[in-house]
PDB file of N, CA and C in Angstrom:
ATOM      1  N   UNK A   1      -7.976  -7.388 -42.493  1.00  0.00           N
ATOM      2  CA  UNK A   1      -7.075  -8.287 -41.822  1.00  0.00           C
ATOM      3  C   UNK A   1      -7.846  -9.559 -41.502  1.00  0.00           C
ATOM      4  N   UNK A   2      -7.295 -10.854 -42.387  1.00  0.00           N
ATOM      5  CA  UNK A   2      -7.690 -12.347 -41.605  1.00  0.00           C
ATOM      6  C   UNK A   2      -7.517 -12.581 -41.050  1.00  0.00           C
ATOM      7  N   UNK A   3      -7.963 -14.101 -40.073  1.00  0.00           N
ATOM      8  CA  UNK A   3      -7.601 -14.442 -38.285  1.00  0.00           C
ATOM      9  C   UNK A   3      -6.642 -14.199 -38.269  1.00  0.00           C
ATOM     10  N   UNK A   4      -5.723 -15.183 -39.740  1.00  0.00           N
ATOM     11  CA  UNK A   4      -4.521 -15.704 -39.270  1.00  0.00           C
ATOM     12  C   UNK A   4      -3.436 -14.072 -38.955  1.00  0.00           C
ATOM     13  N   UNK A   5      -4.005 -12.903 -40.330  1.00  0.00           N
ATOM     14  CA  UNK A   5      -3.230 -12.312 -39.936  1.00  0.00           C
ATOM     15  C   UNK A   5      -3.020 -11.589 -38.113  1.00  0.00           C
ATOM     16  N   UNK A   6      -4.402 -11.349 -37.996  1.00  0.00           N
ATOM     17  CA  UNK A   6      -4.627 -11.160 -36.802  1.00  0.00           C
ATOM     18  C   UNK A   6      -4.153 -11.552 -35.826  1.00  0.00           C
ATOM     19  N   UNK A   7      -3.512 -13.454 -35.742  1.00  0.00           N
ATOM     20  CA  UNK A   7      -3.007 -14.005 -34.721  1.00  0.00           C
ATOM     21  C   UNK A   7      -1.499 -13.639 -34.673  1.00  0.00           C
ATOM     22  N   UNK A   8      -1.423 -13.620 -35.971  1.00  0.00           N
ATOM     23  CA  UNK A   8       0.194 -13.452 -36.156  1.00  0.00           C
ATOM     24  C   UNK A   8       0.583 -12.077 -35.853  1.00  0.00           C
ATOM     25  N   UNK A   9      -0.246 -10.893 -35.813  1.00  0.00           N
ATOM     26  CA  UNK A   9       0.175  -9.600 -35.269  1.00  0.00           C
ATOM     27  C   UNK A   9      -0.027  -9.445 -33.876  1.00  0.00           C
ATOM     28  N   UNK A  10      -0.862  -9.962 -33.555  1.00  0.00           N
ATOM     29  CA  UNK A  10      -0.844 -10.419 -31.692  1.00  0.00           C
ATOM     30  C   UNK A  10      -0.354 -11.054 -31.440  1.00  0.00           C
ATOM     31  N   UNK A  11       0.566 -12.304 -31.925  1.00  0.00           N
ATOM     32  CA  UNK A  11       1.630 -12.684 -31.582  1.00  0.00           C
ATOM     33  C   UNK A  11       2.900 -12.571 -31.651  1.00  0.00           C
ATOM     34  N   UNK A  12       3.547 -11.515 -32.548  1.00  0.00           N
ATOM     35  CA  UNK A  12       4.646 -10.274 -32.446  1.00  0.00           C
ATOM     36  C   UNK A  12       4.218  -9.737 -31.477  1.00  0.00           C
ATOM     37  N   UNK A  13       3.467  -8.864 -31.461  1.00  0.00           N
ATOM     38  CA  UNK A  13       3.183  -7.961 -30.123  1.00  0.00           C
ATOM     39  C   UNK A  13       3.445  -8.283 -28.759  1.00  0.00           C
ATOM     40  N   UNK A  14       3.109  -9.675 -28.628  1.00  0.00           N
ATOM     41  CA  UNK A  14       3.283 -10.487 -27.555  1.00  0.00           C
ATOM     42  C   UNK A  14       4.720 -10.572 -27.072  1.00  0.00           C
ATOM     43  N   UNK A  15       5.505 -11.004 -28.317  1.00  0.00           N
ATOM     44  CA  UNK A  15       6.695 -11.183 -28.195  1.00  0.00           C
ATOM     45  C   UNK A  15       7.956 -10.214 -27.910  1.00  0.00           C
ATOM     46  N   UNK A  16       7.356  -9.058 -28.298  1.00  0.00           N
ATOM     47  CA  UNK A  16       8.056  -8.003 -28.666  1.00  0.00           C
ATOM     48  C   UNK A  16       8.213  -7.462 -26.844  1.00  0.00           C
ATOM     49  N   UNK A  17       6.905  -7.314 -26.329  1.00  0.00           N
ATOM     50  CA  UNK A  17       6.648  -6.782 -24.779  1.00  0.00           C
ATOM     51  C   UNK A  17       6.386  -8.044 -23.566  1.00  0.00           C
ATOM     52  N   UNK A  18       6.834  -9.138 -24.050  1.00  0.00           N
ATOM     53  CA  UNK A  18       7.264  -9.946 -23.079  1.00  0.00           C
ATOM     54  C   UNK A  18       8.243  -9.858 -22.410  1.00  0.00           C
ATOM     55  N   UNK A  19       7.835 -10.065 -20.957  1.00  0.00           N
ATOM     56  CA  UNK A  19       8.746  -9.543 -19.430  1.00  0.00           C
ATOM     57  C   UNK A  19       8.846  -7.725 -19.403  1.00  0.00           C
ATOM     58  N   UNK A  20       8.301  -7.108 -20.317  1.00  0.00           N
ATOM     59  CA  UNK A  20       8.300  -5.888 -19.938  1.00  0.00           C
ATOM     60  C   UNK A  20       7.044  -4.970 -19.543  1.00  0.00           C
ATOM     61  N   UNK A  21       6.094  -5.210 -20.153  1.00  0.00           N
ATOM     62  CA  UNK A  21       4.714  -4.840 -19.841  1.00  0.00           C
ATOM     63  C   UNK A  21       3.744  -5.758 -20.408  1.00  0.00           C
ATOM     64  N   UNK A  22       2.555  -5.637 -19.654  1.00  0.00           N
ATOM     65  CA  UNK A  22       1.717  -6.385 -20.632  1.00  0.00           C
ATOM     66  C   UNK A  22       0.566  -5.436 -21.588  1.00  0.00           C
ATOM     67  N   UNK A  23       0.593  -5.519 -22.659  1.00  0.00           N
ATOM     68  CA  UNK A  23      -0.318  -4.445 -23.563  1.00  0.00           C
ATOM     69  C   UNK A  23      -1.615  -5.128 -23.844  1.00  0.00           C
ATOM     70  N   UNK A  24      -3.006  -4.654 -24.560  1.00  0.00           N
ATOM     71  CA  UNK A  24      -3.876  -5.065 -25.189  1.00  0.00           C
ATOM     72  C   UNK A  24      -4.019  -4.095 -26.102  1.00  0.00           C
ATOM     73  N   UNK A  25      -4.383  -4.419 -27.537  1.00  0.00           N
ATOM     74  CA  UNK A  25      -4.957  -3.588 -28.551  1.00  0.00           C
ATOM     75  C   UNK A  25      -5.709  -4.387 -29.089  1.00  0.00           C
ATOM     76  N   UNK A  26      -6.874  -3.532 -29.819  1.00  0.00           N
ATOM     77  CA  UNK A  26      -7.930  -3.576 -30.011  1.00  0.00           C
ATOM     78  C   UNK A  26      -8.116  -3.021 -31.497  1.00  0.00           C
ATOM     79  N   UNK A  27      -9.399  -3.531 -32.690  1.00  0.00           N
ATOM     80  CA  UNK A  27      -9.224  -2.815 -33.907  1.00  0.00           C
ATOM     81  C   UNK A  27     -10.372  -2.694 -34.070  1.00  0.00           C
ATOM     82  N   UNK A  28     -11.226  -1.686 -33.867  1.00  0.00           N
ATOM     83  CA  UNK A  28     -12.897  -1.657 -34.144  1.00  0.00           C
ATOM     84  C   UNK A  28     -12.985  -0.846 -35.745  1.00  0.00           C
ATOM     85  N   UNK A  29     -13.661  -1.372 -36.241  1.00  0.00           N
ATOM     86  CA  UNK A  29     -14.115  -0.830 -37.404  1.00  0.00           C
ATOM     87  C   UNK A  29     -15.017   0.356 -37.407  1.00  0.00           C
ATOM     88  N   UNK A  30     -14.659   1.282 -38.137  1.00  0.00           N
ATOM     89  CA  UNK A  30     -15.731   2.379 -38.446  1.00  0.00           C
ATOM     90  C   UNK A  30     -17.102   2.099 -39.320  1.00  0.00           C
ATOM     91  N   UNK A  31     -18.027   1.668 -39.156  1.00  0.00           N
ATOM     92  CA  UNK A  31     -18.767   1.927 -40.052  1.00  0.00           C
ATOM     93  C   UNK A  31     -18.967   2.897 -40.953  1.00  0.00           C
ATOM     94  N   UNK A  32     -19.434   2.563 -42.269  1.00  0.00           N
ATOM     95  CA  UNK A  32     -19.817   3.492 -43.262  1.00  0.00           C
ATOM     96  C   UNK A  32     -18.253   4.910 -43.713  1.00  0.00           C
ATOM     97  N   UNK A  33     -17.333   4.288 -42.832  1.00  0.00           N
ATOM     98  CA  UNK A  33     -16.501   5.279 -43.307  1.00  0.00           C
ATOM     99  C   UNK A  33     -15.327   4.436 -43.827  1.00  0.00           C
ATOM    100  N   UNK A  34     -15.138   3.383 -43.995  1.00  0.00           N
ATOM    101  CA  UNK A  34     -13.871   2.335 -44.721  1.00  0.00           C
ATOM    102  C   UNK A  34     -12.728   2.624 -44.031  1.00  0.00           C
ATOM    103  N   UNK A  35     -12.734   2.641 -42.593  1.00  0.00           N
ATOM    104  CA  UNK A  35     -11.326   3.111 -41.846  1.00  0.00           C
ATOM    105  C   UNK A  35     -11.127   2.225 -40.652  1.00  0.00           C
ATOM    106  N   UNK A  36     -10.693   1.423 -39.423  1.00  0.00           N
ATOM    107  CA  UNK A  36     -10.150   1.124 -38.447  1.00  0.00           C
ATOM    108  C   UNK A  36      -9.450   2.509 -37.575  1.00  0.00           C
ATOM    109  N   UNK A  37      -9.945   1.837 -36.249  1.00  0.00           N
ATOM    110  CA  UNK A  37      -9.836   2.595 -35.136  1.00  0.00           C
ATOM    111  C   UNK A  37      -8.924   1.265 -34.430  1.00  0.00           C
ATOM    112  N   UNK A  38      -7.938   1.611 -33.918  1.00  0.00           N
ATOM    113  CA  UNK A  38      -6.744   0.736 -32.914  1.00  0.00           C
ATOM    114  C   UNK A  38      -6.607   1.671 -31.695  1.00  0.00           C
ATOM    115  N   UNK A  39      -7.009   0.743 -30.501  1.00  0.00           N
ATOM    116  CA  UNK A  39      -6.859   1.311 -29.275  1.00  0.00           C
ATOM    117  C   UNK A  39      -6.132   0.387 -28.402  1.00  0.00           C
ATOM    118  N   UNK A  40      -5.345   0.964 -28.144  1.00  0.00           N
ATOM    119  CA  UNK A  40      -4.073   0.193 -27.053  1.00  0.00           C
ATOM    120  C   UNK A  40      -3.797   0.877 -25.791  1.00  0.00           C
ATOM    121  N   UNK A  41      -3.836  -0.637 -24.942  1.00  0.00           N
ATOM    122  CA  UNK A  41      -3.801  -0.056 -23.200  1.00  0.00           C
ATOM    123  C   UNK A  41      -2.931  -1.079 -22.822  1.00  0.00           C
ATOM    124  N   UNK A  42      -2.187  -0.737 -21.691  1.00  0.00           N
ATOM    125  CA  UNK A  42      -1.351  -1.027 -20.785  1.00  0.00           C
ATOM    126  C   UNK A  42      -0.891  -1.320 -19.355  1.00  0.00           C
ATOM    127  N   UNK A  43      -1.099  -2.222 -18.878  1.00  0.00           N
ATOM    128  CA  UNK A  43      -0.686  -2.113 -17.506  1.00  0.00           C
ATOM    129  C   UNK A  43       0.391  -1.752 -16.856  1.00  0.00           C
ATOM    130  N   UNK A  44       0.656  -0.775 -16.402  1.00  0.00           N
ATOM    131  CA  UNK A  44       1.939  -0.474 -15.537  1.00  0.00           C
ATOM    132  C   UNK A  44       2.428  -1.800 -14.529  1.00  0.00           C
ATOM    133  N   UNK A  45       3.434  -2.073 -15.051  1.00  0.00           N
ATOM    134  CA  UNK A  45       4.395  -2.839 -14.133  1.00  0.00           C
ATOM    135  C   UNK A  45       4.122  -2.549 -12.373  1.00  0.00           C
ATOM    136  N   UNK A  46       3.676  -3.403 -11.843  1.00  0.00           N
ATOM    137  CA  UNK A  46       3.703  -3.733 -10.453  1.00  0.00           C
ATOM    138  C   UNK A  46       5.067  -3.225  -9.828  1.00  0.00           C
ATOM    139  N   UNK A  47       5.293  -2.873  -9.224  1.00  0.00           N
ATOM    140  CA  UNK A  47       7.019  -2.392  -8.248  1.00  0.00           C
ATOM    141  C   UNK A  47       6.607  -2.797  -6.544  1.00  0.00           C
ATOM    142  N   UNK A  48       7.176  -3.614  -6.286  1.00  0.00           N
ATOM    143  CA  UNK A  48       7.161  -4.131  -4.911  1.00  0.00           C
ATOM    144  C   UNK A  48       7.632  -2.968  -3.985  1.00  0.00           C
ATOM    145  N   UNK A  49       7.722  -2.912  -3.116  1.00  0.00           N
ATOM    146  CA  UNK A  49       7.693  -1.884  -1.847  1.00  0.00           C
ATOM    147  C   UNK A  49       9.101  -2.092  -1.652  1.00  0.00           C
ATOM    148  N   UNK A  50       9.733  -0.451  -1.229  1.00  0.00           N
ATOM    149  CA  UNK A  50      11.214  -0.910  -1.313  1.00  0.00           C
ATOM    150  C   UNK A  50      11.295  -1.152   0.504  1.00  0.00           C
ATOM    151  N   UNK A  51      11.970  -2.314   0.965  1.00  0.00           N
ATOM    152  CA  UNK A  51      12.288  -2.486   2.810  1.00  0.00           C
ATOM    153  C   UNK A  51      13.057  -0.859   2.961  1.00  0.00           C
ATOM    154  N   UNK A  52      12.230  -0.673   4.167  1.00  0.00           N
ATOM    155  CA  UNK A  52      12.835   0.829   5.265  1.00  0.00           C
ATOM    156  C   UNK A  52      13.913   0.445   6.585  1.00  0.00           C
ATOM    157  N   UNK A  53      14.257   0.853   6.813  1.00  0.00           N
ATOM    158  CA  UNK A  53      14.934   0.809   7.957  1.00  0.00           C
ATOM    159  C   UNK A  53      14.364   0.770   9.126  1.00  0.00           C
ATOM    160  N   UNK A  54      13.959   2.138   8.724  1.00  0.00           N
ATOM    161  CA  UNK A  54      13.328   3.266  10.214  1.00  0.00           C
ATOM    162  C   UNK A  54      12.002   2.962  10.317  1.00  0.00           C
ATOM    163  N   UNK A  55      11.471   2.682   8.824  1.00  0.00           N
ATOM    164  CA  UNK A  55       9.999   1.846   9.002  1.00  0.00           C
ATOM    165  C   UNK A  55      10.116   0.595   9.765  1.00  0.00           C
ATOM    166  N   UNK A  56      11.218   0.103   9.576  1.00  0.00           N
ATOM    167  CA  UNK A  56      10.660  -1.344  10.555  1.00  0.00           C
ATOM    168  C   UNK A  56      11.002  -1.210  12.105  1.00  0.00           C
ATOM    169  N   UNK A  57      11.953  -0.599  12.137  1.00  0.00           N
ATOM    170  CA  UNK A  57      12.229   0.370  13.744  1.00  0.00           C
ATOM    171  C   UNK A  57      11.051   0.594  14.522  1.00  0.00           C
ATOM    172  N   UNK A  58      10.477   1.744  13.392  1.00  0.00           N
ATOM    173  CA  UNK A  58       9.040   2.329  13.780  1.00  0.00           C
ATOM    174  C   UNK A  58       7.860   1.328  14.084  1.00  0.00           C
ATOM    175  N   UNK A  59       7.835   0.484  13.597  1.00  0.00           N
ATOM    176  CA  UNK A  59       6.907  -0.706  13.779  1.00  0.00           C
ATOM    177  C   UNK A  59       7.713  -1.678  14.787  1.00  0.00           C
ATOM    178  N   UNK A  60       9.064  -1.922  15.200  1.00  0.00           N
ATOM    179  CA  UNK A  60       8.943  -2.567  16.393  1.00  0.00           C
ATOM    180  C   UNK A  60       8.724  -1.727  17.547  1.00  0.00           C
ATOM    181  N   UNK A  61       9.285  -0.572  17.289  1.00  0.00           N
ATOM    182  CA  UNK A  61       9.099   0.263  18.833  1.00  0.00           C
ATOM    183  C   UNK A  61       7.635  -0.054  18.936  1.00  0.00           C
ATOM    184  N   UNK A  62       6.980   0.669  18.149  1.00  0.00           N
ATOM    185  CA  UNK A  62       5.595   0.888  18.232  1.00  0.00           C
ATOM    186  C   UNK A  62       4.970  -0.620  19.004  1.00  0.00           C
ATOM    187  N   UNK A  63       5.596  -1.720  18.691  1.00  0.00           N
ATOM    188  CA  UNK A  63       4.992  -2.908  18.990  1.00  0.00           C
ATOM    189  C   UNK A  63       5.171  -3.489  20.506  1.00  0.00           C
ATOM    190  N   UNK A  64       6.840  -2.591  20.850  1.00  0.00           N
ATOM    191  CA  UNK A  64       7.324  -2.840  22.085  1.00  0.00           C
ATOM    192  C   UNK A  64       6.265  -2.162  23.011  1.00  0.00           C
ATOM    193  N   UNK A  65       5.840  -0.969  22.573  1.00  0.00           N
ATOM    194  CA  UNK A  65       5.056  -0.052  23.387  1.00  0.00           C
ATOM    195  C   UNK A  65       3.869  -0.215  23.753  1.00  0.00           C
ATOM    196  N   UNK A  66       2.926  -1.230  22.761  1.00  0.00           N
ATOM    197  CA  UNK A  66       1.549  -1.634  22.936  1.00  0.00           C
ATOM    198  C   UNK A  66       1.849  -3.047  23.746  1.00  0.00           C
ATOM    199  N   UNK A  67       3.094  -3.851  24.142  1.00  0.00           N
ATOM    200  CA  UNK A  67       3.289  -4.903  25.158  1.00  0.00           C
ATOM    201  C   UNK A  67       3.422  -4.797  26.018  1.00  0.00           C
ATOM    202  N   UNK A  68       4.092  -3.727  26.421  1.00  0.00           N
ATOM    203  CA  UNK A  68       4.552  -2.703  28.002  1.00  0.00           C
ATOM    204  C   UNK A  68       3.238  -1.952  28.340  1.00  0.00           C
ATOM    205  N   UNK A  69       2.149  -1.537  27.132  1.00  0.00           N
ATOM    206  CA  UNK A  69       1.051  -0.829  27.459  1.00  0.00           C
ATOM    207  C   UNK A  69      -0.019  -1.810  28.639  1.00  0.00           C
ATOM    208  N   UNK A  70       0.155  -2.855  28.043  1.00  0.00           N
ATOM    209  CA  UNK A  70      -0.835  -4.107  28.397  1.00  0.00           C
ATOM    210  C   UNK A  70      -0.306  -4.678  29.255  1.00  0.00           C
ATOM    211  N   UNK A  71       0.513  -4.316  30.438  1.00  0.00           N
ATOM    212  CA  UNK A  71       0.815  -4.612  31.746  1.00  0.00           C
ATOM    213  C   UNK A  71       0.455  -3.606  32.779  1.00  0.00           C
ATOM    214  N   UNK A  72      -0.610  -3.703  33.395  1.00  0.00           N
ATOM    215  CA  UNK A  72      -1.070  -2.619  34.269  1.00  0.00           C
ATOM    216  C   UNK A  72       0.207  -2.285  34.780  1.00  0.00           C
ATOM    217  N   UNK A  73       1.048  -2.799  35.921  1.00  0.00           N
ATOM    218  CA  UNK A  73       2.025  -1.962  36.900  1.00  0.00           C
ATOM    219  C   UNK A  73       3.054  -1.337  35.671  1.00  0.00           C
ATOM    220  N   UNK A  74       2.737  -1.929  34.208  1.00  0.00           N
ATOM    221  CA  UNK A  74       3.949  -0.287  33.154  1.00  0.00           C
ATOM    222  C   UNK A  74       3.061   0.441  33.156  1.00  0.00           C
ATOM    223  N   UNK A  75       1.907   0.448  33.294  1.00  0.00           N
ATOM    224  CA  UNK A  75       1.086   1.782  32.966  1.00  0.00           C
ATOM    225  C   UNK A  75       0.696   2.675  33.804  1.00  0.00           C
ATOM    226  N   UNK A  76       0.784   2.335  35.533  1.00  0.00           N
ATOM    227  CA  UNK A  76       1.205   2.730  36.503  1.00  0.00           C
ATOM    228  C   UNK A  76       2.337   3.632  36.758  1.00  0.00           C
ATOM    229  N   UNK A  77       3.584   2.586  36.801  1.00  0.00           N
ATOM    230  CA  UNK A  77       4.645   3.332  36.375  1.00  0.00           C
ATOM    231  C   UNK A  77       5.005   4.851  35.071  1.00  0.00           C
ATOM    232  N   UNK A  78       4.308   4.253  34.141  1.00  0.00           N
ATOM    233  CA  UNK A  78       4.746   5.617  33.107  1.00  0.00           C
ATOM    234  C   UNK A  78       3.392   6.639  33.909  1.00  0.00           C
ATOM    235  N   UNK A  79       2.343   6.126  34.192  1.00  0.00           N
ATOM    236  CA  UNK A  79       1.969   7.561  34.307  1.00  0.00           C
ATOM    237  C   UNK A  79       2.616   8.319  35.315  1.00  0.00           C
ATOM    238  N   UNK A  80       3.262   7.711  36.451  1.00  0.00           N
ATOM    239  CA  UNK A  80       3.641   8.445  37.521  1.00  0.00           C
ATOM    240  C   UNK A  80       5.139   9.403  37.205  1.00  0.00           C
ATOM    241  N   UNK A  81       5.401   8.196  35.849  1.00  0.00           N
ATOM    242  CA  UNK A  81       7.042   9.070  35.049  1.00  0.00           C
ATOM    243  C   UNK A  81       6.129  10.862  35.022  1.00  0.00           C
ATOM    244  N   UNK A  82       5.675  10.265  33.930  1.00  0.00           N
ATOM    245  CA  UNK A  82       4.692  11.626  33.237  1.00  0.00           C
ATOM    246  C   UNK A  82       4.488  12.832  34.579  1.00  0.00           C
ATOM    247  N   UNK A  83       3.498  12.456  35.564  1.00  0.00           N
ATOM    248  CA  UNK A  83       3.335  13.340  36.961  1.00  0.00           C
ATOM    249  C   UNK A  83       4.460  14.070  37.062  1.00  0.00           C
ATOM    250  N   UNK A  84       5.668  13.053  37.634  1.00  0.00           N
ATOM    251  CA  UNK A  84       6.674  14.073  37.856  1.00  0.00           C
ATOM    252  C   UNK A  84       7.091  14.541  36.941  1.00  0.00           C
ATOM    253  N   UNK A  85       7.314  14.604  36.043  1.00  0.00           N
ATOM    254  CA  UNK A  85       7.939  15.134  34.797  1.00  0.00           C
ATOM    255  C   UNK A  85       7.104  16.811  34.515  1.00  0.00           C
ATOM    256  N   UNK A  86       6.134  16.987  35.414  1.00  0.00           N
ATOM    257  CA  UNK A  86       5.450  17.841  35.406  1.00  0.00           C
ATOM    258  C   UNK A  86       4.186  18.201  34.548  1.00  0.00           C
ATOM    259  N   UNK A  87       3.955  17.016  34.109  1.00  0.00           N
ATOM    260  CA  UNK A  87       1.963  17.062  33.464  1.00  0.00           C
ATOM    261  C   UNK A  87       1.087  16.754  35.181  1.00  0.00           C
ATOM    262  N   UNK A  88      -0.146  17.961  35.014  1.00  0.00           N
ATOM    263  CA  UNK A  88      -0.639  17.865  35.562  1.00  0.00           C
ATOM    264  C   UNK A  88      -1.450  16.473  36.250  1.00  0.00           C
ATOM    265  N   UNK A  89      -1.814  15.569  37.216  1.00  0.00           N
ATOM    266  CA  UNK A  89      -2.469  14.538  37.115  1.00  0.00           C
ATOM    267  C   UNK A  89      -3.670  14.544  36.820  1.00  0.00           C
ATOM    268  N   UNK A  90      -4.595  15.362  36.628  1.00  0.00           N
ATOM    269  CA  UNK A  90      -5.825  15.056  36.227  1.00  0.00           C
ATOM    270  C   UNK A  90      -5.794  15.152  34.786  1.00  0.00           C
ATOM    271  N   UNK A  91      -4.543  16.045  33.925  1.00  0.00           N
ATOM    272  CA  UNK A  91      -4.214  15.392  32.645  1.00  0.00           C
ATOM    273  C   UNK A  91      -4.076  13.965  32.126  1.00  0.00           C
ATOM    274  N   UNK A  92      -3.184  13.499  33.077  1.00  0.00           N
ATOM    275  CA  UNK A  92      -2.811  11.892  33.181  1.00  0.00           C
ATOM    276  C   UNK A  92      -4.127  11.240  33.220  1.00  0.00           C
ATOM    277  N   UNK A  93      -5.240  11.259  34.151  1.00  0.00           N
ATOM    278  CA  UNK A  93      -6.182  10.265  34.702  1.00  0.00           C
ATOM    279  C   UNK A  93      -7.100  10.501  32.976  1.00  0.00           C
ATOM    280  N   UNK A  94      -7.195  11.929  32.385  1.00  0.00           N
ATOM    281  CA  UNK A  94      -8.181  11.825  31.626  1.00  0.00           C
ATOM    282  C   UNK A  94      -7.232  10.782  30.469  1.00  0.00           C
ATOM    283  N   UNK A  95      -5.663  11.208  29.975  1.00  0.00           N
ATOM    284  CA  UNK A  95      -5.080  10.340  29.034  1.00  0.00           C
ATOM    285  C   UNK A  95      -4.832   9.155  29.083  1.00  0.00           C
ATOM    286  N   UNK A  96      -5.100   8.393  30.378  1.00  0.00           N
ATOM    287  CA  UNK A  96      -4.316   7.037  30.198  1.00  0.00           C
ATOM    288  C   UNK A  96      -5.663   6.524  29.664  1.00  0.00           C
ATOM    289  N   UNK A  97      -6.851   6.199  30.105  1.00  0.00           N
ATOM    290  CA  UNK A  97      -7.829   6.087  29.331  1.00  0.00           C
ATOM    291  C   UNK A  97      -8.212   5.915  27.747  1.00  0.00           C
ATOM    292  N   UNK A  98      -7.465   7.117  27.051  1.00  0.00           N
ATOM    293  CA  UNK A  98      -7.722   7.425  25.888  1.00  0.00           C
ATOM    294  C   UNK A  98      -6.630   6.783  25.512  1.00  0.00           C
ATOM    295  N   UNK A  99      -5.812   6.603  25.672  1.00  0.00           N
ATOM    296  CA  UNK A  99      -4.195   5.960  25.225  1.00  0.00           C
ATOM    297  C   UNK A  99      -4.911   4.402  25.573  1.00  0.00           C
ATOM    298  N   UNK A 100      -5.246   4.304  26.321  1.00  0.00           N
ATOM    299  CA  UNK A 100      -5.610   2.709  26.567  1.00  0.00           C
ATOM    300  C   UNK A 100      -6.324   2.226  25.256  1.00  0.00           C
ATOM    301  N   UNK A 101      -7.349   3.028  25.092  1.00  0.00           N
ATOM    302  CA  UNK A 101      -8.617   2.495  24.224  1.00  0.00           C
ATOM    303  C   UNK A 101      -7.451   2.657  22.638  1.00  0.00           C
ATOM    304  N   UNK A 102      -6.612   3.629  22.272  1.00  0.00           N
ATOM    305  CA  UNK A 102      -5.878   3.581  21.231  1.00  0.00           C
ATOM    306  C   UNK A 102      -4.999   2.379  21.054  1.00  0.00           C
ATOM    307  N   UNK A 103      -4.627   2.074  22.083  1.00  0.00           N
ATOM    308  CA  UNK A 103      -4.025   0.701  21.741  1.00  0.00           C
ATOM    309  C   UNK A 103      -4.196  -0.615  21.541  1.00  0.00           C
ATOM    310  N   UNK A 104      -5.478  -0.496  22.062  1.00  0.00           N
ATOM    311  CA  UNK A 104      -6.301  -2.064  21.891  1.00  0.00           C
ATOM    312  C   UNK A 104      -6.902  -1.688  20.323  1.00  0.00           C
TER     313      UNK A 104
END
């Protein structure tokens, strides 16, 4: 195979998988055995992330909760929710701590 044919079969190829994938092939020669070796690879098409619902829910709550965290008198308040609600308080004193440091 000459350049030209060469350009002209990589440029079908081109044409053929344009907007659908992008390919490369390759033609290495065998030595001493009068044969070609063609190796062809492919990139898988990129797919954007499909939008969630509940994922973005989940990420505002979550966001509401680390703003309310970062006001001492809410963090006051929920632990004393928690107390009565019946967790022990020396549960509370060791978790708010650890909940603190998780949210920063």
């Amino acid at each position: 195979m000459n350049k030209d044919q060469e350009a002209a079969a990589h440029a079908a190829a081109d044409a053929v998988l344009a907007g659908r994938a992008t390919a490369y092939w390759q033609v290495q020669p065998k030595a001493g055995e009068n044969r070609a070796e063609l190796t062809v690879t492919a990139d898988k098409p990129e797919i954007a992330e499909q939008p969630s619902f509940f994922k973005d829910v989940l990420n505002g709550v979550v966001g509401i909760a680390k703003t309310i965290w970062h006001v001492p008198a809410a963090q006051g308040a929920i632990a004393t929710l928690v107390v009565r609600a019946g967790v022990p308080a020396t549960v509370v004193a060791v978790l708010v701590p650890i909940i603190d440091a998780l949210v920063k």
